[in-house]
C-alpha atoms as a PDB file:
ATOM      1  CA  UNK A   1       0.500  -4.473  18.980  1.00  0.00           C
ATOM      2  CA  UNK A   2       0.622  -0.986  17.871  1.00  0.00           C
ATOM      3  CA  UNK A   3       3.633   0.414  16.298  1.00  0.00           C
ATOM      4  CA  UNK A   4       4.592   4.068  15.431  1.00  0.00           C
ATOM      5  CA  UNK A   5       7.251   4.052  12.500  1.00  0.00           C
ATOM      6  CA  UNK A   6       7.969   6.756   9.569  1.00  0.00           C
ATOM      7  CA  UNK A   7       6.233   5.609   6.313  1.00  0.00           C
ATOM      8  CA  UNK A   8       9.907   5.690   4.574  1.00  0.00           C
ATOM      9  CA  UNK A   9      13.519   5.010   4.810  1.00  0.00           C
ATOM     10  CA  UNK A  10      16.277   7.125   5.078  1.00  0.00           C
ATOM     11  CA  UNK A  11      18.867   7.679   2.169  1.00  0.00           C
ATOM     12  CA  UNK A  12      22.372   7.810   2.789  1.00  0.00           C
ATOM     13  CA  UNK A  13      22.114  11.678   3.352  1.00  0.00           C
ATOM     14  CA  UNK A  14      19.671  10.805   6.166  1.00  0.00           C
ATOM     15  CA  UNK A  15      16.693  12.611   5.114  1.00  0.00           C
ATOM     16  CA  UNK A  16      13.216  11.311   4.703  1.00  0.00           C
ATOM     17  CA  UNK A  17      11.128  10.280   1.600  1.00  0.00           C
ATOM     18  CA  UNK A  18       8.381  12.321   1.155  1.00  0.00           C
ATOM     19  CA  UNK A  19       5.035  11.152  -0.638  1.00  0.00           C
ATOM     20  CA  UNK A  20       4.180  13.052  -3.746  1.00  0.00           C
ATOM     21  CA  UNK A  21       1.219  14.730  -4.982  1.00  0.00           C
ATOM     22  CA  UNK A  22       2.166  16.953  -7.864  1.00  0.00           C
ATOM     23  CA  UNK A  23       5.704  18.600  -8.922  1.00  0.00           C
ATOM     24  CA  UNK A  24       5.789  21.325  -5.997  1.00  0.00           C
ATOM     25  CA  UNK A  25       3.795  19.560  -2.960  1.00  0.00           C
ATOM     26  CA  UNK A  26       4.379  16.332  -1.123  1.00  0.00           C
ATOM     27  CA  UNK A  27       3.590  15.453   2.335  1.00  0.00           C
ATOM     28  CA  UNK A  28       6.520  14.643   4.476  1.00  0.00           C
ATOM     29  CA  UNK A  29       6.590  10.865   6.413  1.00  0.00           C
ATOM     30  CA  UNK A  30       6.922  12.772   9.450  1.00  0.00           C
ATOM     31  CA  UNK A  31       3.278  14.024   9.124  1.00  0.00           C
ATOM     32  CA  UNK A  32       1.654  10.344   8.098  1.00  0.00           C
ATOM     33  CA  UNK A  33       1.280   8.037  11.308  1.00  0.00           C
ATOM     34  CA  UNK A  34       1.460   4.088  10.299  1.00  0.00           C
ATOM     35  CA  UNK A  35       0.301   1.464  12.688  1.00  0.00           C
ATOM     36  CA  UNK A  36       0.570  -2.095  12.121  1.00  0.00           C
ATOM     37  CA  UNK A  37      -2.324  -4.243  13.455  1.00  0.00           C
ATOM     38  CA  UNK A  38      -3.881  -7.161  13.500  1.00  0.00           C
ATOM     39  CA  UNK A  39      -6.079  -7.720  10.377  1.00  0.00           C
ATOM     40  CA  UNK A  40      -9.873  -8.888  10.704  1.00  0.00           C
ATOM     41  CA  UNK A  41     -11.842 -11.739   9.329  1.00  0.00           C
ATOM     42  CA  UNK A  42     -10.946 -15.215   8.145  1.00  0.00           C
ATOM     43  CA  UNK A  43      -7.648 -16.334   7.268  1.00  0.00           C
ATOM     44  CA  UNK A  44      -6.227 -19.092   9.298  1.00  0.00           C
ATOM     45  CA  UNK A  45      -3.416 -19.204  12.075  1.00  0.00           C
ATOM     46  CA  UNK A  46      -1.042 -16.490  10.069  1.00  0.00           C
ATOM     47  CA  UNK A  47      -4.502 -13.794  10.816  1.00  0.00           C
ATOM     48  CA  UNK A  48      -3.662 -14.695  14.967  1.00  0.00           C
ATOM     49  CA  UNK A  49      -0.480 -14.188  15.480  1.00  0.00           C
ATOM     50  CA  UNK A  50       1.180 -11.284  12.667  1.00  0.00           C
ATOM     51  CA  UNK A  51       0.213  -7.853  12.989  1.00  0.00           C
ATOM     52  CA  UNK A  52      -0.145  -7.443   8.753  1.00  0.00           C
ATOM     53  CA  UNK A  53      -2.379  -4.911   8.645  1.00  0.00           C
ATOM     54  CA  UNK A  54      -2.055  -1.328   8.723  1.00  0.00           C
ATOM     55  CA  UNK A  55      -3.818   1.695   9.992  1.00  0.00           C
ATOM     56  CA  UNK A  56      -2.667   4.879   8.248  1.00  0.00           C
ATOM     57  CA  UNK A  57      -3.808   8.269  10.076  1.00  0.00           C
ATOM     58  CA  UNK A  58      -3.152  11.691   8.219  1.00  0.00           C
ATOM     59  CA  UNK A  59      -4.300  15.265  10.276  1.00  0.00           C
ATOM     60  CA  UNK A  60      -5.372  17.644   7.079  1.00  0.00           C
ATOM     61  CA  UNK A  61      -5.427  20.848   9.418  1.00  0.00           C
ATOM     62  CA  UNK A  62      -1.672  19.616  11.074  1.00  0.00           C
ATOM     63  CA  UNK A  63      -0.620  19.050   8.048  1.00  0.00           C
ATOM     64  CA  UNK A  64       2.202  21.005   5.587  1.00  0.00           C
ATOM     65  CA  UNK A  65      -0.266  21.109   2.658  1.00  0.00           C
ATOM     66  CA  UNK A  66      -1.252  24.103   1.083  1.00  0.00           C
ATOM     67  CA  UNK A  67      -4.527  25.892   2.326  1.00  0.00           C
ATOM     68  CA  UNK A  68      -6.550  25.695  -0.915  1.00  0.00           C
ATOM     69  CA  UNK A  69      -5.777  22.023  -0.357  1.00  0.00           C
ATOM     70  CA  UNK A  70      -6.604  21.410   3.356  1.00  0.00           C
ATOM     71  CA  UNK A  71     -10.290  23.317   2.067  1.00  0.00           C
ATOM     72  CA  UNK A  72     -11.373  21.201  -0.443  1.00  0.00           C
ATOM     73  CA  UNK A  73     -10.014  17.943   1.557  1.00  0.00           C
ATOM     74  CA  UNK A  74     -12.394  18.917   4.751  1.00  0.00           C
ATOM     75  CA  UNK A  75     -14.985  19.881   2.302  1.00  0.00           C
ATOM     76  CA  UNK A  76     -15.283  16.455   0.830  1.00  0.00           C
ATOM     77  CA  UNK A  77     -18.024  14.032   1.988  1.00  0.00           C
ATOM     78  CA  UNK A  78     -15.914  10.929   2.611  1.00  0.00           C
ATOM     79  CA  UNK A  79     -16.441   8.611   5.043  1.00  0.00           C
ATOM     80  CA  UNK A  80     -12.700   7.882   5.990  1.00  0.00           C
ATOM     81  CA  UNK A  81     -12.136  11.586   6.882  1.00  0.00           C
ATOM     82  CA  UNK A  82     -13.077  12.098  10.384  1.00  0.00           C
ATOM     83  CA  UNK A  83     -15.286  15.272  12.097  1.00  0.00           C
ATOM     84  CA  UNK A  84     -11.766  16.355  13.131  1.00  0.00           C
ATOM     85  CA  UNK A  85     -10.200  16.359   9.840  1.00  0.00           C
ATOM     86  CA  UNK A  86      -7.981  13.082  10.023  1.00  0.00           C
ATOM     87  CA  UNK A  87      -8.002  10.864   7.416  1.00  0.00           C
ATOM     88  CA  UNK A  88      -7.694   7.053   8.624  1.00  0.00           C
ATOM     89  CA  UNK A  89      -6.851   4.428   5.808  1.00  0.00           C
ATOM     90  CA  UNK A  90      -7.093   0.807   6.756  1.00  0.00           C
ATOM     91  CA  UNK A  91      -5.502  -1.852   4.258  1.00  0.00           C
ATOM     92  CA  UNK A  92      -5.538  -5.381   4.988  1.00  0.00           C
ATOM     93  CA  UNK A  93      -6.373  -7.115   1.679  1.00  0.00           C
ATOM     94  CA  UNK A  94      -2.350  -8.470   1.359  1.00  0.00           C
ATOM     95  CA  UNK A  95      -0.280 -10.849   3.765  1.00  0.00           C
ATOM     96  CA  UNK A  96       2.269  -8.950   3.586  1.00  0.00           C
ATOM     97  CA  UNK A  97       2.416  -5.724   5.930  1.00  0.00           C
ATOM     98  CA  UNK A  98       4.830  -3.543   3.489  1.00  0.00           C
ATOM     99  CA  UNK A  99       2.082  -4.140   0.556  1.00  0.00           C
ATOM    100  CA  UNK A 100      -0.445  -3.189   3.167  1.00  0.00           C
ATOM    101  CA  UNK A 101       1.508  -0.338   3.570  1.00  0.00           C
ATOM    102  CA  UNK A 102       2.090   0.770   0.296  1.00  0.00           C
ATOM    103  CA  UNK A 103      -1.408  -0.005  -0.525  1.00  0.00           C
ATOM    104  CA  UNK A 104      -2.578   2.693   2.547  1.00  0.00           C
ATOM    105  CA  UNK A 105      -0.297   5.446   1.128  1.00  0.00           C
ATOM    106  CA  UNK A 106      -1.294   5.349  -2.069  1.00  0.00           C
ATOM    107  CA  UNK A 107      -4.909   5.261  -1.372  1.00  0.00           C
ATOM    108  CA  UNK A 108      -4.561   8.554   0.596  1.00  0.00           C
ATOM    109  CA  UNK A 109      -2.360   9.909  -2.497  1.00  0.00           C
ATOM    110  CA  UNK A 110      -5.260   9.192  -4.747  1.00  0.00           C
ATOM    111  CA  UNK A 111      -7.667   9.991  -2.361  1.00  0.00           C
ATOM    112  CA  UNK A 112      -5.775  13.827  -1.758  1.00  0.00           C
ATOM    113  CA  UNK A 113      -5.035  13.588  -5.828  1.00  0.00           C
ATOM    114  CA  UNK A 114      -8.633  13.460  -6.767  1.00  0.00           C
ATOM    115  CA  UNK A 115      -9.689  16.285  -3.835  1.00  0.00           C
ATOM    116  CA  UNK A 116      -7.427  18.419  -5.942  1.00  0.00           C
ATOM    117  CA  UNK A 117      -9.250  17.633 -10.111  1.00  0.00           C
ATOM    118  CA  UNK A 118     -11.059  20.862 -10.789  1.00  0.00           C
ATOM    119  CA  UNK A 119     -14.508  20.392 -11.623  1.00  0.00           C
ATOM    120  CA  UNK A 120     -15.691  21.303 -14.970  1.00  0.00           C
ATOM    121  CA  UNK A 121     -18.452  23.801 -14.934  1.00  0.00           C
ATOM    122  CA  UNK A 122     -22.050  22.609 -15.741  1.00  0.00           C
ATOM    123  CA  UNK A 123     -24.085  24.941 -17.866  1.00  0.00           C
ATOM    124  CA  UNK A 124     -27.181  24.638 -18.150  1.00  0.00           C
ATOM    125  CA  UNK A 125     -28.752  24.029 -21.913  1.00  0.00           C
ATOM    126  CA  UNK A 126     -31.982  23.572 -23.380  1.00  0.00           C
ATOM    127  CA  UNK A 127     -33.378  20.823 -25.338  1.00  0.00           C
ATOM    128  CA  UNK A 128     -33.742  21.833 -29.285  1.00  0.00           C
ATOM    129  CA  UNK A 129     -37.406  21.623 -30.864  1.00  0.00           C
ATOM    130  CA  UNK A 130     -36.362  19.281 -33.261  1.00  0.00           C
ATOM    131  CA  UNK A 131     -35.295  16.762 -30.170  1.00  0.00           C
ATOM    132  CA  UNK A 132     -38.540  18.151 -28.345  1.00  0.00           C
ATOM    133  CA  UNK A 133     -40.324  16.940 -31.499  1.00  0.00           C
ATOM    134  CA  UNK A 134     -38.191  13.966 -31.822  1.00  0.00           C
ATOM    135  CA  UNK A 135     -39.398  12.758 -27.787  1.00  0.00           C
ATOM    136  CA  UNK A 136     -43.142  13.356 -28.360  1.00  0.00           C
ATOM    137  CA  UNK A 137     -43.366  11.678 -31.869  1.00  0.00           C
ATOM    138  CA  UNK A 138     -41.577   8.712 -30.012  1.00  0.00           C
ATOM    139  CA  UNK A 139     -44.136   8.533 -27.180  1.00  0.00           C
ATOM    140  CA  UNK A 140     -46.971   8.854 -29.665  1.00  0.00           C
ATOM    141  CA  UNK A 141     -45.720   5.819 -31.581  1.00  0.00           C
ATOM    142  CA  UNK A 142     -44.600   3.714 -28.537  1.00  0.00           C
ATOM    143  CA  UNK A 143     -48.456   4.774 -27.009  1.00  0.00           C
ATOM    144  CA  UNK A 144     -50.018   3.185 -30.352  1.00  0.00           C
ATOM    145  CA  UNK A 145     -47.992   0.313 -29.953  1.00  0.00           C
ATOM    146  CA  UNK A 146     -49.337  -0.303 -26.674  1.00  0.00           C
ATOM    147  CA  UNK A 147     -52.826   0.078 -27.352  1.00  0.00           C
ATOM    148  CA  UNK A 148     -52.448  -2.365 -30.230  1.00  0.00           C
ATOM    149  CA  UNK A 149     -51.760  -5.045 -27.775  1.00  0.00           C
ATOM    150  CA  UNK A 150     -55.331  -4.749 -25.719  1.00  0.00           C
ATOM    151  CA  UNK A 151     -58.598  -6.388 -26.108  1.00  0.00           C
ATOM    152  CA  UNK A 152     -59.761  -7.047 -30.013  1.00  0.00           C
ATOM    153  CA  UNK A 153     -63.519  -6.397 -30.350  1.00  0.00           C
ATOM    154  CA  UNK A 154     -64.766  -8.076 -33.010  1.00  0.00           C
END
């Protein structure tokens, strides 16, 4: 049974919760398509007949978000992000299908929130001669030590 349904409820104004990223961005439920189906694997009679699992699908290049973060999104080398730029999030680890739900969304928050960190700079550095020193004096002494443990002539 598949099932299209916004990701929120209305408030009394009637309009719809959006999920959050950071102060100024959030995607809008309109955007995030939830699908309830039938989870996999063992778990009895309750697996068989109730649709608790949930398959979230999210289009980056559809999507509201702001360029610089569609980019670095369809840069990324993640597995749940599809050749045409749609995320798809299953969850099916509770028996309940609004944790399931839950769970989905905020594994494509975190997902979207980490896409977004800014990567610190590597430079590149040399070792000092002192630690140079340090690293052949060690392999000199951990050589002896080896030879020590062969063959004793007498």
């Amino acid at each position: 049974m598949s099932l299209r349904y916004h990701t929120g409820f209305t408030n009394p104004i009637g309009h719809l919760f959006m999920l959050p990223l950071s102060n100024n961005v959030s995607i809008p439920d309109a955007e995030i398509e939830i699908q309830a189906i039938r989870a996999q694997g063992a778990g009895g009679q309750n697996v068989n007949k109730v649709s608790s699992a949930v398959h979230l699908r999210f289009d980056i290049k559809a999507s509201s978000l702001p360029e610089d973060y569609k980019e670095r999104l369809l840069a990324l080398q993640d597995q749940r992000i599809s050749k045409d730029g749609v995320i798809v999030i299953k969850a099916q680890q509770f028996r309940s299908q609004e944790k399931n739900r839950s769970n989905a969304l905020s594994r494509l928050q975190k997902l979207i929130r980490d896409a977004m960190v800014q990567r610190k700079e590597r430079r590149t550095t040399r070792p000092s001669r002192s630690s140079k020193r340090r690293r052949v004096d060690d392999k000199t002494r951990r050589g002896r030590t080896k030879s020590d443990r062969g063959k004793v002539d007498y």
